[in-house]
PDB file of N, CA and C in Angstrom:
ATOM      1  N   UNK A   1     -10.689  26.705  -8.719  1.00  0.00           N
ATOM      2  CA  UNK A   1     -10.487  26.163 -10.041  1.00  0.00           C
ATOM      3  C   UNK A   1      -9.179  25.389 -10.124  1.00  0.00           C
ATOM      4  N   UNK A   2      -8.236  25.578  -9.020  1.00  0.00           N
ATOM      5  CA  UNK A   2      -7.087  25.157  -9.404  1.00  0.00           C
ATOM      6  C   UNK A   2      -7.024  23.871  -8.790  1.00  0.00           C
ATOM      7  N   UNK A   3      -7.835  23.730  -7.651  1.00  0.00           N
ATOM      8  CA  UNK A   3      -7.706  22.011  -7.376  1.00  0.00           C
ATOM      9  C   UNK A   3      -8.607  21.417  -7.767  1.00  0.00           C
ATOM     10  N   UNK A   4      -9.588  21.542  -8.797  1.00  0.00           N
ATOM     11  CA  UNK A   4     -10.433  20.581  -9.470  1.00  0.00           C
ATOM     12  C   UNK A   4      -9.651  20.360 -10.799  1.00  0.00           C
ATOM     13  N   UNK A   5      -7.848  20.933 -11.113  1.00  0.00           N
ATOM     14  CA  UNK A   5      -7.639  20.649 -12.045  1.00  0.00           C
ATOM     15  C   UNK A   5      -6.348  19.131 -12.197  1.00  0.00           C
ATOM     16  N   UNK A   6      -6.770  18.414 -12.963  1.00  0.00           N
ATOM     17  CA  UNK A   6      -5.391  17.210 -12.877  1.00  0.00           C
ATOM     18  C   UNK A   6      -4.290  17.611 -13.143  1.00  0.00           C
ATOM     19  N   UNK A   7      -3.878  18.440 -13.669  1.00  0.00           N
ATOM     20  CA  UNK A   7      -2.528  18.904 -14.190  1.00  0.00           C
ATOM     21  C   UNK A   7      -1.724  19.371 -12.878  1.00  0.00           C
ATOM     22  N   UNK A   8      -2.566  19.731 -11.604  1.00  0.00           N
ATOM     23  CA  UNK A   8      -2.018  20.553 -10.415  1.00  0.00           C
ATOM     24  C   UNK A   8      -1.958  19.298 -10.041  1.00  0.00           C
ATOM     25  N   UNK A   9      -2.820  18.568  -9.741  1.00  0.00           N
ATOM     26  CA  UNK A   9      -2.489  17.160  -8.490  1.00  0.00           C
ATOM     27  C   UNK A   9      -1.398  16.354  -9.077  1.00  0.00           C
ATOM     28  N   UNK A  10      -1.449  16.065 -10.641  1.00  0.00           N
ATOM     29  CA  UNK A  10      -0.348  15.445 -10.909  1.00  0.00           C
ATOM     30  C   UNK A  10       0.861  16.089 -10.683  1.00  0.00           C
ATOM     31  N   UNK A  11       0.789  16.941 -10.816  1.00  0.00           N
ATOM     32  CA  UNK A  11       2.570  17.821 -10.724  1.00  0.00           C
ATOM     33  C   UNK A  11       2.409  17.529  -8.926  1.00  0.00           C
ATOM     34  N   UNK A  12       2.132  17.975  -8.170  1.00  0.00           N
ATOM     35  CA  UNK A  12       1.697  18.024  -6.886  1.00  0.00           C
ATOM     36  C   UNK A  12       2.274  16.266  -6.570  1.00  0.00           C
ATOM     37  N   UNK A  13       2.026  15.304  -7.131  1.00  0.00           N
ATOM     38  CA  UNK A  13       2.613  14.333  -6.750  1.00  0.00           C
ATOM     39  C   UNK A  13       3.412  14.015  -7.318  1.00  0.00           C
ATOM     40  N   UNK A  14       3.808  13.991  -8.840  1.00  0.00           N
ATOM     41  CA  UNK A  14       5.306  13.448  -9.513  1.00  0.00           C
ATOM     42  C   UNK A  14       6.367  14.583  -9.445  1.00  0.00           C
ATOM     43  N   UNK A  15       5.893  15.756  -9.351  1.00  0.00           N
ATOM     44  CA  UNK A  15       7.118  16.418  -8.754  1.00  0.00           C
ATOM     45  C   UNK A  15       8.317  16.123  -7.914  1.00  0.00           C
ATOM     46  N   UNK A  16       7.739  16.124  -6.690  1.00  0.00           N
ATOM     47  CA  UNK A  16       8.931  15.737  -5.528  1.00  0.00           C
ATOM     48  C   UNK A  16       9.315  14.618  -5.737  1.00  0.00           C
ATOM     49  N   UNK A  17       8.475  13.088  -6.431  1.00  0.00           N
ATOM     50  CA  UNK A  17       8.907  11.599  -6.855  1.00  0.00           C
ATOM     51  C   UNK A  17       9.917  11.895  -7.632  1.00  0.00           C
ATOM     52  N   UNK A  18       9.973  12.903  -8.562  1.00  0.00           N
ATOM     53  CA  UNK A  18      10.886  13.133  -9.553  1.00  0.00           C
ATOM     54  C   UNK A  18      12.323  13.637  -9.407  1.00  0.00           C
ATOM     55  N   UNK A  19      11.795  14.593  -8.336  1.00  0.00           N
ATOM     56  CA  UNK A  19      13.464  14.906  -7.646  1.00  0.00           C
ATOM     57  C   UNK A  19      13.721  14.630  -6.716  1.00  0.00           C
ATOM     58  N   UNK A  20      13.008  13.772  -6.139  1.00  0.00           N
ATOM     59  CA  UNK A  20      13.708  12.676  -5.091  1.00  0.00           C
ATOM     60  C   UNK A  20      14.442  11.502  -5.523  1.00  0.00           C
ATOM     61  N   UNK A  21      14.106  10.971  -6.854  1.00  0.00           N
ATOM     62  CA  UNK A  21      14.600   9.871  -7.245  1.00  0.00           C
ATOM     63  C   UNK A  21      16.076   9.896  -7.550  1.00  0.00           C
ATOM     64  N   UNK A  22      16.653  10.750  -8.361  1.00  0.00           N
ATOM     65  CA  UNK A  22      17.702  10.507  -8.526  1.00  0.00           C
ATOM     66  C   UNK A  22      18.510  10.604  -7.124  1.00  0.00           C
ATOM     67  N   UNK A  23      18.287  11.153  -5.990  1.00  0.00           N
ATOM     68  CA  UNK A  23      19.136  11.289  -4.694  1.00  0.00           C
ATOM     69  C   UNK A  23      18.905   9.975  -4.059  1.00  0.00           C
ATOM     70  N   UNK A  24      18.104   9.122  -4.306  1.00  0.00           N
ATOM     71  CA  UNK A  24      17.467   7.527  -4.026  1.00  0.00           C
ATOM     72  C   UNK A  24      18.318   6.781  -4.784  1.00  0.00           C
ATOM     73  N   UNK A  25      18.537   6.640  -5.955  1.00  0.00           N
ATOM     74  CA  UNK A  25      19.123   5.961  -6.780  1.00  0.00           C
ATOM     75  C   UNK A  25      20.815   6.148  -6.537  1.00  0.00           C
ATOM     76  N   UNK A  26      21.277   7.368  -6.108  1.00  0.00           N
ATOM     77  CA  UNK A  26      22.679   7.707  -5.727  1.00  0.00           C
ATOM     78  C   UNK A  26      22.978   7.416  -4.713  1.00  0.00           C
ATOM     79  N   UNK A  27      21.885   7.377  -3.227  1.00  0.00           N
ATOM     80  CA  UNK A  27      22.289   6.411  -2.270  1.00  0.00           C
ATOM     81  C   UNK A  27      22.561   5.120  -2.531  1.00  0.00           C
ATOM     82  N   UNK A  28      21.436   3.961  -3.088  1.00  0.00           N
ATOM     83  CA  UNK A  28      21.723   3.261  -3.577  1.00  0.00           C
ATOM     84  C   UNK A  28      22.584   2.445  -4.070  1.00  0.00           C
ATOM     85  N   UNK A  29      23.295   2.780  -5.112  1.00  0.00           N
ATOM     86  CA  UNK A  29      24.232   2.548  -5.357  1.00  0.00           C
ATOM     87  C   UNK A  29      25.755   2.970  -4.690  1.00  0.00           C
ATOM     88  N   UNK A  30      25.512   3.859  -3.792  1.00  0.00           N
ATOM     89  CA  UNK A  30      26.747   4.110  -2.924  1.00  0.00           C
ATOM     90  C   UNK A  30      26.713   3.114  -2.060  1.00  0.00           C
ATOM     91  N   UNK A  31      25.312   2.776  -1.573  1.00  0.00           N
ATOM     92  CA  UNK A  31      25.564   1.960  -0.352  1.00  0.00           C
ATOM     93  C   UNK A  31      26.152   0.458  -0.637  1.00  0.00           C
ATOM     94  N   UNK A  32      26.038   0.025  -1.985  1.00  0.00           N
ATOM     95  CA  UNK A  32      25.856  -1.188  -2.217  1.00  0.00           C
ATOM     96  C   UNK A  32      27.198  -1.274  -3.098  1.00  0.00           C
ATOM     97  N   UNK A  33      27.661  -0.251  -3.893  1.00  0.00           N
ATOM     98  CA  UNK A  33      29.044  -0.612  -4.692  1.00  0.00           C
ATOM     99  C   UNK A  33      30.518   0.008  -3.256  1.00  0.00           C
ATOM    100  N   UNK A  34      30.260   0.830  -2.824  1.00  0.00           N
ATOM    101  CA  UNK A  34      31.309   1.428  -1.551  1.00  0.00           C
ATOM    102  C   UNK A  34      30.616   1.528  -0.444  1.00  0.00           C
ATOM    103  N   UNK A  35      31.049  -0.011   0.077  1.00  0.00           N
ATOM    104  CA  UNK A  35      30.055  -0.456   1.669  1.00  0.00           C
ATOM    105  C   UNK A  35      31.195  -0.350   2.866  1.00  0.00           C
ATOM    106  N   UNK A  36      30.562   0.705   3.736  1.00  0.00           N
ATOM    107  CA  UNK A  36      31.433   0.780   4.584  1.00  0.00           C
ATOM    108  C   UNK A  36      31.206  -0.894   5.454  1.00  0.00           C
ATOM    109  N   UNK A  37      32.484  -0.427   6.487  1.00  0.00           N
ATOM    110  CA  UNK A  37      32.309  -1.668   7.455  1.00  0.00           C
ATOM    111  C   UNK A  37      31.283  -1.908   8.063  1.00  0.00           C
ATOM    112  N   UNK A  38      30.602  -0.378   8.623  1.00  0.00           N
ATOM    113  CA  UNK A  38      29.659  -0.258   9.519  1.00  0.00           C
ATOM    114  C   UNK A  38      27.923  -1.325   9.198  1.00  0.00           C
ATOM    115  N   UNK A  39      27.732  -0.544   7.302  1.00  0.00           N
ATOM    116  CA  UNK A  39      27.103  -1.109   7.053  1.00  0.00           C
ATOM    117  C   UNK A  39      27.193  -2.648   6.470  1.00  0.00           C
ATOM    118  N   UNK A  40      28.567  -2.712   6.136  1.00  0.00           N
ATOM    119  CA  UNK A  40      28.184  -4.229   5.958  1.00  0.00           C
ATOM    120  C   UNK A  40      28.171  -5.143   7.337  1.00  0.00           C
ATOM    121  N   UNK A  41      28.173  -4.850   8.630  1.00  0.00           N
ATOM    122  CA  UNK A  41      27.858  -5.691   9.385  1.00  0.00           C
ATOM    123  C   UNK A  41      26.803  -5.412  10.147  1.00  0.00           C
ATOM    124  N   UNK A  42      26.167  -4.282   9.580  1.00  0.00           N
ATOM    125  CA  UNK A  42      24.589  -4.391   9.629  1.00  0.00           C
ATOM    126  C   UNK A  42      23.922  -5.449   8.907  1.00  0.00           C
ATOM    127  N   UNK A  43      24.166  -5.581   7.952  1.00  0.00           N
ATOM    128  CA  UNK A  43      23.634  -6.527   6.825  1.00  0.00           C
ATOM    129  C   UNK A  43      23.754  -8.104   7.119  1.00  0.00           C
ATOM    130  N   UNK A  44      25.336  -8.255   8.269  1.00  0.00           N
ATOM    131  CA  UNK A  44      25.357  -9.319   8.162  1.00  0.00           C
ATOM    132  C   UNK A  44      24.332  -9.705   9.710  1.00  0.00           C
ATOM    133  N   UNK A  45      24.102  -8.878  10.998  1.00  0.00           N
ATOM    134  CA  UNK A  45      23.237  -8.534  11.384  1.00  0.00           C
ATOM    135  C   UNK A  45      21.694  -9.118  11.150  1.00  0.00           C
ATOM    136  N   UNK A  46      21.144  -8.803  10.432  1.00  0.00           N
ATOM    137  CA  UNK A  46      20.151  -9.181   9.339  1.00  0.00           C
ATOM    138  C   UNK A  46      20.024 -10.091   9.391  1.00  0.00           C
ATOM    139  N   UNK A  47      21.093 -10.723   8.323  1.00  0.00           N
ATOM    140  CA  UNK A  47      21.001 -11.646   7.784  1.00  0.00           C
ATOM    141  C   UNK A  47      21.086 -12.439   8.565  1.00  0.00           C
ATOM    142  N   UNK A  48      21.104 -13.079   9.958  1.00  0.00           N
ATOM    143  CA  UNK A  48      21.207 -13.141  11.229  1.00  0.00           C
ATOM    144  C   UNK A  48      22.739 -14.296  11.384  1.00  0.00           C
ATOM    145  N   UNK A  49      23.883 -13.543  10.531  1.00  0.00           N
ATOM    146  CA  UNK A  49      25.179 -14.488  10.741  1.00  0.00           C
ATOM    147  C   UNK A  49      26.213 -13.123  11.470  1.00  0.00           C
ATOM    148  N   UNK A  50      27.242 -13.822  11.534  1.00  0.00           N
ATOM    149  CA  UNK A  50      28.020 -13.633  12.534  1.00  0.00           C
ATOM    150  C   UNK A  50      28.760 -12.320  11.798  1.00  0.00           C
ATOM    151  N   UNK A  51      28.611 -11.333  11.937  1.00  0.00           N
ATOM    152  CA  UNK A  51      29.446 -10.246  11.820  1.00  0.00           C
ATOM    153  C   UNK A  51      30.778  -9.775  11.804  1.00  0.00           C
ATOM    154  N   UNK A  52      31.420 -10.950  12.499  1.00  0.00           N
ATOM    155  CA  UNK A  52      32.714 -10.921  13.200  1.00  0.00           C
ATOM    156  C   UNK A  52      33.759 -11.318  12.002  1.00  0.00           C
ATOM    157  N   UNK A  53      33.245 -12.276  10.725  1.00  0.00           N
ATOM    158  CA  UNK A  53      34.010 -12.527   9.701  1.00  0.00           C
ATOM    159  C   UNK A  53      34.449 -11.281   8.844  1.00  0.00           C
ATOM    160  N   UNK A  54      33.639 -10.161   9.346  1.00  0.00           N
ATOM    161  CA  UNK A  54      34.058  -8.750   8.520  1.00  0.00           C
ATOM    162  C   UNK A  54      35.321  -8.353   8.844  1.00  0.00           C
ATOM    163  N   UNK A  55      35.464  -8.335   9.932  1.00  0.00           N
ATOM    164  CA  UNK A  55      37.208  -7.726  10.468  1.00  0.00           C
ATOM    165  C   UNK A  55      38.253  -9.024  10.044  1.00  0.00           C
ATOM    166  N   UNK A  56      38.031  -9.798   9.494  1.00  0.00           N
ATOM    167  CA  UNK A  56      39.080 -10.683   8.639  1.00  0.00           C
ATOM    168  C   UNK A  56      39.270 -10.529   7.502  1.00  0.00           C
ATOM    169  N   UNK A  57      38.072  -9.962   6.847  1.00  0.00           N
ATOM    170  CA  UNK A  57      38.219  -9.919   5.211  1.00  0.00           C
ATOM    171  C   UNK A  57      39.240  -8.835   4.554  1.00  0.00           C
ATOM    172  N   UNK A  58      39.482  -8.766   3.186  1.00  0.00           N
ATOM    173  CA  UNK A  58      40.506  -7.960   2.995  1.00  0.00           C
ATOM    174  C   UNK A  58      39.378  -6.677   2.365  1.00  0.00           C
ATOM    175  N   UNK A  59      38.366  -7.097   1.988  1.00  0.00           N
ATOM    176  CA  UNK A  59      37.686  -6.269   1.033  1.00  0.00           C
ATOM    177  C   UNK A  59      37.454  -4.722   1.710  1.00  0.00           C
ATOM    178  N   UNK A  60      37.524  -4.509   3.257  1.00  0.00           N
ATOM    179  CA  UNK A  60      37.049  -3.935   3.720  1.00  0.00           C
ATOM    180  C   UNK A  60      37.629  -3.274   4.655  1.00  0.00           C
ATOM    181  N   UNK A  61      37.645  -1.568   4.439  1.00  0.00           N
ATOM    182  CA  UNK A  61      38.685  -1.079   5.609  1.00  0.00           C
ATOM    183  C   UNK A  61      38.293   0.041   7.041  1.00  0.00           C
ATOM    184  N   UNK A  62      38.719  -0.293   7.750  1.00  0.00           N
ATOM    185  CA  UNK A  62      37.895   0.812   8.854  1.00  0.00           C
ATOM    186  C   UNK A  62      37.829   2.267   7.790  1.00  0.00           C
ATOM    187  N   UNK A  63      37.486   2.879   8.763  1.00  0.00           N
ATOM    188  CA  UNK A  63      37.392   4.469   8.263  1.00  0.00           C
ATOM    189  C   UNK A  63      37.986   5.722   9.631  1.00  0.00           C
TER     190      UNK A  63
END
């Protein structure tokens, strides 16, 4: 009776969406407002430019 009911499958799937999100949303914004070096020259990586302009900038400090 309990898995022919919607109330179980829905909880069963927005549950964990639900408390996963806010730990998604807090990476997020960590990664993107306090970017380490590491990752911002992943990004620049990617973006397929030269990485090497990171160790000149001021914005950004080893760790």
């Amino acid at each position: 009776m309990i898995f022919t009911s919607l109330v179980f499958w829905s909880g069963l799937v927005l549950i964990p969406f639900i408390v996963l999100l806010p730990d998604l949303i807090v990476k997020a914004v960590k990664n993107t407002v306090w970017k380490s070096i590491t990752e911002a020259a992943r990004e620049q990586e990617i973006r397929k430019s030269d990485p090497g302009n990171l160790f000149h900038a001021q914005d950004y400090r080893s760790s």
